[in-house]
Protein backbone atom coordinates (compact mmCIF):
# COMPACT_ATOMS: atom_id res chain seq x y z
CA UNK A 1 50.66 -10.97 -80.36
CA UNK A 2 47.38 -9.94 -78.47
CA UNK A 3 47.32 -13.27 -77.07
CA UNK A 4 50.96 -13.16 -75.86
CA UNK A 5 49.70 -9.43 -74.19
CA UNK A 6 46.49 -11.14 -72.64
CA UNK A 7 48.37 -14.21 -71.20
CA UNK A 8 51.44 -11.61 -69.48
CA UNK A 9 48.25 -9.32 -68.29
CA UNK A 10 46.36 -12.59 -66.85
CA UNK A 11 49.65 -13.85 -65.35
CA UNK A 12 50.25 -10.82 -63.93
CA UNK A 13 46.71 -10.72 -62.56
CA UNK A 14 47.35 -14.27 -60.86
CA UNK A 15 50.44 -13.06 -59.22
CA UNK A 16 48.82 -9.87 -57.52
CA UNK A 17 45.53 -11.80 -56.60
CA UNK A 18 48.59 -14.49 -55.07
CA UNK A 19 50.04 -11.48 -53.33
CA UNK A 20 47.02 -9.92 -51.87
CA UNK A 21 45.93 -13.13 -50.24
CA UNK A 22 48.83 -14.25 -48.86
CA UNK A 23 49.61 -10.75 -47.61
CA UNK A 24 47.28 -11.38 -44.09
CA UNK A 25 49.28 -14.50 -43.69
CA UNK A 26 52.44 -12.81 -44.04
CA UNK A 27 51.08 -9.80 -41.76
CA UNK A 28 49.89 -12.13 -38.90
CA UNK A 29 53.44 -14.28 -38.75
CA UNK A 30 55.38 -10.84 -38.57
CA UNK A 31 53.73 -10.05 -35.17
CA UNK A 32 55.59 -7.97 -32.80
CA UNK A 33 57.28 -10.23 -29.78
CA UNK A 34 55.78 -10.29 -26.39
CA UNK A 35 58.95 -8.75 -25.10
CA UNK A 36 59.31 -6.09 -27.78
CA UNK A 37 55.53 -4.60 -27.02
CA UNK A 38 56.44 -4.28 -23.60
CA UNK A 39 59.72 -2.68 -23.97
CA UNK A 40 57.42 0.03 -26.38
CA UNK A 41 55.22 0.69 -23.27
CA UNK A 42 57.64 1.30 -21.17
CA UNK A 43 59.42 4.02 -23.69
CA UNK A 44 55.54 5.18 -24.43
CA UNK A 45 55.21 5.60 -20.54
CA UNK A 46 58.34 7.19 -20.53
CA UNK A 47 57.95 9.83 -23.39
CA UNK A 48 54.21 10.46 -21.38
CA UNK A 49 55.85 11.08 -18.06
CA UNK A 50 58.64 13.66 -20.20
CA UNK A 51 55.19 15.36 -21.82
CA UNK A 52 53.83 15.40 -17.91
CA UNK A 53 50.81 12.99 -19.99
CA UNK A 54 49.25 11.65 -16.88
CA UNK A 55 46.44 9.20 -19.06
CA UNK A 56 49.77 8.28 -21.28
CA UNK A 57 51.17 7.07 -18.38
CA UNK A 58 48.43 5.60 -16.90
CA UNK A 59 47.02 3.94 -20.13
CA UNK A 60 50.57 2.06 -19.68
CA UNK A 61 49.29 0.52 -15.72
CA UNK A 62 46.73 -2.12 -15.52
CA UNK A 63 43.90 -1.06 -12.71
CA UNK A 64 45.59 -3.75 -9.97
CA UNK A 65 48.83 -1.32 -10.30
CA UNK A 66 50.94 -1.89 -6.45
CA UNK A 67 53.96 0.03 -6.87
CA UNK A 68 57.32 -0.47 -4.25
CA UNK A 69 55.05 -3.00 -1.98
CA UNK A 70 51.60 -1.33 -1.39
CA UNK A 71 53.79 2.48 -0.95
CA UNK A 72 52.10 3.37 -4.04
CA UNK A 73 49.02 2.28 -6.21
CA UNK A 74 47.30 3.46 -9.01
CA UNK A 75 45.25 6.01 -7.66
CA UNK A 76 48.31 7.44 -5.87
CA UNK A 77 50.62 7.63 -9.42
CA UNK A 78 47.25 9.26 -10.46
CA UNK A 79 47.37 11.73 -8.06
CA UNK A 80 51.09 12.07 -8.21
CA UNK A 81 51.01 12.82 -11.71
CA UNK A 82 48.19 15.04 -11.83
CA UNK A 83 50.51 17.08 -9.18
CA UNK A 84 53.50 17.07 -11.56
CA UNK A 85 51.33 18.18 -14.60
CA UNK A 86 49.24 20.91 -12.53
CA UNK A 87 52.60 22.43 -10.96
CA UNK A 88 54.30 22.15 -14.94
CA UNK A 89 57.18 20.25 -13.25
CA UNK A 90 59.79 19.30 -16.21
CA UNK A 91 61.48 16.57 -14.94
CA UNK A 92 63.88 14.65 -17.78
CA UNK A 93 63.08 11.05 -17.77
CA UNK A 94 66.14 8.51 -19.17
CA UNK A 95 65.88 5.09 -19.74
CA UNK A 96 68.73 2.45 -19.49
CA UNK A 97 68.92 -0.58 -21.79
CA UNK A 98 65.36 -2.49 -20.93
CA UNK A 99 65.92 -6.45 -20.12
CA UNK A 100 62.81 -8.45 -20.21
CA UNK A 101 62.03 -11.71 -19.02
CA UNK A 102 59.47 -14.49 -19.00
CA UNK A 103 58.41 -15.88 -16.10
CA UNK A 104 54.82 -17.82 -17.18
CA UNK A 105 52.44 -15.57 -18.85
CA UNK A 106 53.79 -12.97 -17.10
CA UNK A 107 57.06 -10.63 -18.54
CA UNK A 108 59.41 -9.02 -16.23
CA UNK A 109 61.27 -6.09 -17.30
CA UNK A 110 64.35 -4.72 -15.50
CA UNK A 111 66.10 -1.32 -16.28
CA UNK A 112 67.67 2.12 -14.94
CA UNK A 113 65.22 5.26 -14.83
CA UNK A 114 67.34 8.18 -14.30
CA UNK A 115 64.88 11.63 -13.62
CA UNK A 116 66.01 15.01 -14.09
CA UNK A 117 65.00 17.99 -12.27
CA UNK A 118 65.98 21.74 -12.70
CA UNK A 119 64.93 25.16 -13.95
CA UNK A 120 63.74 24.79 -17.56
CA UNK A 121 66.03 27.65 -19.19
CA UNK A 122 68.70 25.97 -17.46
CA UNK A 123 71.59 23.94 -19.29
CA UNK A 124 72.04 21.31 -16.90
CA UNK A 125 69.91 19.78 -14.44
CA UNK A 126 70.00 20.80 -11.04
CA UNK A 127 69.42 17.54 -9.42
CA UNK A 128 69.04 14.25 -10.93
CA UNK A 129 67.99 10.64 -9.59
CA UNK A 130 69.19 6.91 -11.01
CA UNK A 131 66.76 4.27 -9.74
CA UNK A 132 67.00 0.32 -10.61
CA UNK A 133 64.00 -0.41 -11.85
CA UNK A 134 61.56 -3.83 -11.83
CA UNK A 135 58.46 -4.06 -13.53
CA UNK A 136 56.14 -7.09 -13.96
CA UNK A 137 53.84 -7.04 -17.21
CA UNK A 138 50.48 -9.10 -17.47
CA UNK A 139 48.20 -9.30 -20.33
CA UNK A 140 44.95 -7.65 -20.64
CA UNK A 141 43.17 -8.58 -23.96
CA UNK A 142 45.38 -7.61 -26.46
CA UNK A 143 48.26 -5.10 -24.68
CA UNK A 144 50.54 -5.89 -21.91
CA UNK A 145 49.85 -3.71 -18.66
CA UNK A 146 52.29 -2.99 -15.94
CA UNK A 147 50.56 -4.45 -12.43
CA UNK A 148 53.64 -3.82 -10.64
CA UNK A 149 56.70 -2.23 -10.24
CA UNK A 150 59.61 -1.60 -7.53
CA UNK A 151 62.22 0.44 -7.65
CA UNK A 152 65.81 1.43 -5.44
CA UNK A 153 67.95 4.47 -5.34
CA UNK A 154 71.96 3.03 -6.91
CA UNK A 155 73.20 6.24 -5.85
């Protein structure tokens, strides 16, 4: 009977020892797509922009950031955001469905941005702002950075 016990504990030992090793290899194939990561950074950068985070949003922008053709670059949404957070703007910050492309080893993300603007006791919004959105994603080391983005006014 003690035998039976030791041979069920040492199976048992075999299968966890089985388990634990395999569990890296299981980890590493159950990586998070390309296109999934960047569609997180753009609802991270999103959320940041909501919490007027200026680093949040920035930690989402590689350094080489050229926004709407050279009107805006990193240092500018920098300063722009530094503005927003020092005045306590609350501007609501909406995202469409995000579609995201490759294109190389580079990912292209397209979506609506609607912003918000108003009093903050207020119900509604007093103003608000849909823009269709394009974003290009590179890879630096291990997270995807925006390096540039343009955007239009649909209404």
């Amino acid at each position: 009977m003690r035998r039976m016990e030791g041979a069920r504990v040492g199976r048992g030992f075999v299968a966890l020892a089985c388990a634990l090793l395999w569990l890296p290899l299981i980890a590493a194939c159950h990586r998070t797509p390309d296109e999934e990561r960047v569609r997180q950074s753009i609802s991270a950068a999103a959320d940041a922009a909501r919490n007027n985070d200026a680093d949040g949003v920035l930690a989402q922008v590689s350094d080489d950031f050229v926004g709407n053709n050279g009107d805006l670059d990193r240092r500018g949404l920098k300063q722009m955001l530094a503005l927003r957070a020092f005045r306590h703007d609350s501007t609501g910050v909406v995202l469409g469905p995000i579609s995201v492309e490759r294109q190389g080893d580079r990912l292209i993300a397209k979506f609506t941005l609607t912003l918000t603007g108003g009093k903050p006791d207020s119900l509604l919004p007093d103003q608000a702002d849909v823009f269709a959105m394009s974003t290009a994603w590179k890879r630096e080391g291990g997270d995807w950075r925006c390096y540039s983005a343009t955007w239009k006014q649909k209404f």
